[in-house]
C-alpha atoms as a PDB file:
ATOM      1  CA  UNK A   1     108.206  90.893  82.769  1.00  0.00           C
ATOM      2  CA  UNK A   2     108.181  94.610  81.965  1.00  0.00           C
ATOM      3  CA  UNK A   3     106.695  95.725  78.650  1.00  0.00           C
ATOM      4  CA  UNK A   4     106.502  98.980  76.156  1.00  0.00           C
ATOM      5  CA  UNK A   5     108.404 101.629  77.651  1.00  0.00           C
ATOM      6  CA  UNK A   6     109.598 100.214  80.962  1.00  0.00           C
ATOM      7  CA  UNK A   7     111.456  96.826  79.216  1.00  0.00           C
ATOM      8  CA  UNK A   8     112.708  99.450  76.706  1.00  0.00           C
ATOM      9  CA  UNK A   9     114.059 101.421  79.757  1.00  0.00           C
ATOM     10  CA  UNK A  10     114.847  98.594  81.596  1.00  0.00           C
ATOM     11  CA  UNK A  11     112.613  99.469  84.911  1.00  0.00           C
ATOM     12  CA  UNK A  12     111.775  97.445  87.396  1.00  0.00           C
ATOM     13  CA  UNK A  13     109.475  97.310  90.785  1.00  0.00           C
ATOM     14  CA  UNK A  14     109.708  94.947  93.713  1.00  0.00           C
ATOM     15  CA  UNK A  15     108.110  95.151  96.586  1.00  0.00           C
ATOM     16  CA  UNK A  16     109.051  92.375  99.505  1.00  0.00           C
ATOM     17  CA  UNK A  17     109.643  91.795 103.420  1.00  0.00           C
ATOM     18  CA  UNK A  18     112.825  90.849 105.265  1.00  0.00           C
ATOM     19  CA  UNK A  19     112.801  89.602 109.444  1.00  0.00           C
ATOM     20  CA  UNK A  20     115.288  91.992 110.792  1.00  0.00           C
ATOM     21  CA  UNK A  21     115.752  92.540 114.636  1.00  0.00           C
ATOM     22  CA  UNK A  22     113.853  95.232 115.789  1.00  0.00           C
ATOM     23  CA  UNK A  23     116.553  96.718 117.319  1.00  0.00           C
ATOM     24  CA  UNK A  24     118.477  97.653 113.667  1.00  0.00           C
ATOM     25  CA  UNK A  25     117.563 101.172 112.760  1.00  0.00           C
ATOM     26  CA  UNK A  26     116.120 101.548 109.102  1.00  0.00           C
ATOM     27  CA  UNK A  27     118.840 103.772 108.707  1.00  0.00           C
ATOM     28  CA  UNK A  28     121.253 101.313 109.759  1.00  0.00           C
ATOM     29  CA  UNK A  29     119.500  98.576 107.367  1.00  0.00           C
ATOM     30  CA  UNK A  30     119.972 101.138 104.155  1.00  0.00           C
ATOM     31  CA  UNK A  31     123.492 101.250 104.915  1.00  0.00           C
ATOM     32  CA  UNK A  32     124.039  97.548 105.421  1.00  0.00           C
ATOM     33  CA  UNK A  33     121.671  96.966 102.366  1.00  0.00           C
ATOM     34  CA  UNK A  34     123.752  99.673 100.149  1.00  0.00           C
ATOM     35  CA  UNK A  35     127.395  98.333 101.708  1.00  0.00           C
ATOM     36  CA  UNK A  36     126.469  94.468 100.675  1.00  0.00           C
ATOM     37  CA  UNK A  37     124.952  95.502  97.228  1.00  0.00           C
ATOM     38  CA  UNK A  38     127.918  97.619  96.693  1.00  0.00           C
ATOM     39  CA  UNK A  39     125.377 101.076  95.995  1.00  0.00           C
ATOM     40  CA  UNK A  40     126.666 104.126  96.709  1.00  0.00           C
ATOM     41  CA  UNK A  41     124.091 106.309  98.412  1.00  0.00           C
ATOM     42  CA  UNK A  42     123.398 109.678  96.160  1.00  0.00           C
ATOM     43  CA  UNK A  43     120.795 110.466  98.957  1.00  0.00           C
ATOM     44  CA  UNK A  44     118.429 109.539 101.684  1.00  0.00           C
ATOM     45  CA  UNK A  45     115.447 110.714 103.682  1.00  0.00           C
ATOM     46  CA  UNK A  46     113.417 109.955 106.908  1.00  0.00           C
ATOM     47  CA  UNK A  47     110.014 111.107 107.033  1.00  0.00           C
ATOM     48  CA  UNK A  48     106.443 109.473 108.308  1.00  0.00           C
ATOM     49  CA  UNK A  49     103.777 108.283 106.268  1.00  0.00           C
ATOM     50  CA  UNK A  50     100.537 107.241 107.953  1.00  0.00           C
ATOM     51  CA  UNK A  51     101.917 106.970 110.913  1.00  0.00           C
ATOM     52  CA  UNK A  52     104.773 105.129 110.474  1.00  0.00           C
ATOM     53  CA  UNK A  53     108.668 106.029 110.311  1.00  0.00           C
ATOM     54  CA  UNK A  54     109.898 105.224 106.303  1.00  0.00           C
ATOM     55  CA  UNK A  55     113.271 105.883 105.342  1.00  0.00           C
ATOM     56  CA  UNK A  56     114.621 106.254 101.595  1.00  0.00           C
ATOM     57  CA  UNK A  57     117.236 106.178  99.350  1.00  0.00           C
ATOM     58  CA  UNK A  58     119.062 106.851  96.320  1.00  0.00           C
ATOM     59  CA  UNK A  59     121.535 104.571  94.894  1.00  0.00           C
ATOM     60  CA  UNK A  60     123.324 104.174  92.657  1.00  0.00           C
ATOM     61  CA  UNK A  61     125.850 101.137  90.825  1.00  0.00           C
ATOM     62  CA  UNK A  62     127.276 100.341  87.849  1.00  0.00           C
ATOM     63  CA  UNK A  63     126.257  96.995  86.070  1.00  0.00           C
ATOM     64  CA  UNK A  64     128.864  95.565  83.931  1.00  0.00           C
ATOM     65  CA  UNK A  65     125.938  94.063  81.627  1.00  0.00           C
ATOM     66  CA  UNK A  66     123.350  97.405  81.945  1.00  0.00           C
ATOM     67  CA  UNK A  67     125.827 100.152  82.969  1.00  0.00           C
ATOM     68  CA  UNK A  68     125.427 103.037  85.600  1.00  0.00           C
ATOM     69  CA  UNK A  69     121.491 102.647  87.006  1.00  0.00           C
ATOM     70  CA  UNK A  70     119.643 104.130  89.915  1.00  0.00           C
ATOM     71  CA  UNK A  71     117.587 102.299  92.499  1.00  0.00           C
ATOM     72  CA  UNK A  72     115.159 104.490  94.614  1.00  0.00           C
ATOM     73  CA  UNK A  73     114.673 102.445  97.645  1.00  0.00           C
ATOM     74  CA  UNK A  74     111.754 102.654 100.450  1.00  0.00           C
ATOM     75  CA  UNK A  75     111.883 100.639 103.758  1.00  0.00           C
ATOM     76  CA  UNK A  76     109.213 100.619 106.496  1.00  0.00           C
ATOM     77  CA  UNK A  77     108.502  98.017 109.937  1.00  0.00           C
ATOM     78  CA  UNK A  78     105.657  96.748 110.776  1.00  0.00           C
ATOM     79  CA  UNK A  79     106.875  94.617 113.816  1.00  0.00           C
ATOM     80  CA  UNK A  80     109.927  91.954 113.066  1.00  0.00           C
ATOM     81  CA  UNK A  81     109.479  92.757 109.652  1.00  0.00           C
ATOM     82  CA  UNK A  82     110.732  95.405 107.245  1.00  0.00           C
ATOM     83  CA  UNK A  83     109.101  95.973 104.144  1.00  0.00           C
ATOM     84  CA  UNK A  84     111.191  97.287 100.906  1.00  0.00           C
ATOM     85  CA  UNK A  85     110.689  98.838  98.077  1.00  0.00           C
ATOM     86  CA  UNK A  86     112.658  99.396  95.494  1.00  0.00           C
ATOM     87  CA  UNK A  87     112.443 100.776  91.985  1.00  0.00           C
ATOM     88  CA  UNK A  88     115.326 100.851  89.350  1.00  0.00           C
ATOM     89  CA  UNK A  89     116.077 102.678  86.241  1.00  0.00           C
ATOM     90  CA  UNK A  90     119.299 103.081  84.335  1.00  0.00           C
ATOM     91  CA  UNK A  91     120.624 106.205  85.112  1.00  0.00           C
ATOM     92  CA  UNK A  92     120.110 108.161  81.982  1.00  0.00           C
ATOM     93  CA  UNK A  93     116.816 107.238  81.883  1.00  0.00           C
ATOM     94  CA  UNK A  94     115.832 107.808  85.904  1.00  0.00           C
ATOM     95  CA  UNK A  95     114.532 111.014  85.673  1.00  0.00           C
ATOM     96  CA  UNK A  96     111.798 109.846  83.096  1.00  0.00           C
ATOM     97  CA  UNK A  97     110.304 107.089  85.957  1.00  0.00           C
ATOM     98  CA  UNK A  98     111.345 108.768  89.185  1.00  0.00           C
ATOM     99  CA  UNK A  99     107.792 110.238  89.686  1.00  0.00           C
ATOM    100  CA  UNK A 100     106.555 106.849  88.946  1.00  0.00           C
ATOM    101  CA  UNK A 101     108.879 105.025  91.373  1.00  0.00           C
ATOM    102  CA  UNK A 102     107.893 108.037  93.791  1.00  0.00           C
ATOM    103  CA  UNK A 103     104.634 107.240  93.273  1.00  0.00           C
ATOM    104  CA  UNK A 104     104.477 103.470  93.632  1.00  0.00           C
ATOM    105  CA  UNK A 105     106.845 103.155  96.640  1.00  0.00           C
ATOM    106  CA  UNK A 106     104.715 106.330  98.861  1.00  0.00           C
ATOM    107  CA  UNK A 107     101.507 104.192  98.065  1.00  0.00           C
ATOM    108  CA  UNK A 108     103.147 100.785  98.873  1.00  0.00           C
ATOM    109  CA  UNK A 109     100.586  99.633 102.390  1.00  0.00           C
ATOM    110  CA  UNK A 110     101.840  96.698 103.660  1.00  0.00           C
ATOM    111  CA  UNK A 111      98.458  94.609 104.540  1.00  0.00           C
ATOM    112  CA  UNK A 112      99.732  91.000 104.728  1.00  0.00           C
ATOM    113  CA  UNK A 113      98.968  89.699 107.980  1.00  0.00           C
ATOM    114  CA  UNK A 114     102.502  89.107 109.842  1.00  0.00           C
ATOM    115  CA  UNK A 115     103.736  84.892 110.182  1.00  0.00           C
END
């Protein structure tokens, strides 16, 4: 669980995989991802880091518990799987962690070795 300043701000990491077919785009896995979550996507970006095509997001929903938030979200493949990701704020407190999240999903290396 988050303490100090992040529970107060309500911000939260995760970092996980998900098999998807290597034929679906991580641009078409952001908009499936957004479309099923019901995010709206503020932004997004493609660019390489290491090597290796990441694409990234900015979204955004409305919680009837927490209100409006803001989930930065970064997906990258490493064969069958796709690794996310994602790092939420409430909205009027984003810009206070988005270096943060910036930080922590740009240094994210997947190392697990694949199932």
């Amino acid at each position: 669980p988050a303490e100090g300043d992040a529970a107060e701000s309500r911000v939260l990491l995760e970092a996980r995989y998900v098999r998807v077919p290597e034929h679906v785009t991580l641009s078409r896995f952001i908009d499936v991802y957004a479309a099923q979550s019901e995010f709206t996507i503020v932004t997004r970006a493609a660019h390489r880091a290491d090597g290796v095509d990441v694409e990234e997001a900015l979204l955004r929903v409305t919680s009837a518990q927490l209100g409006p938030y803001l989930l930065r979200l970064s997906v990258r493949r490493s064969g069958p799987l796709l690794f996310l990701v994602a790092g939420s704020a409430l909205e009027d407190q984003y810009p206070r962690w988005r270096h943060t999240l910036a930080l922590a999903a740009l240094s994210f290396k997947p190392g697990a070795a694949q199932p």
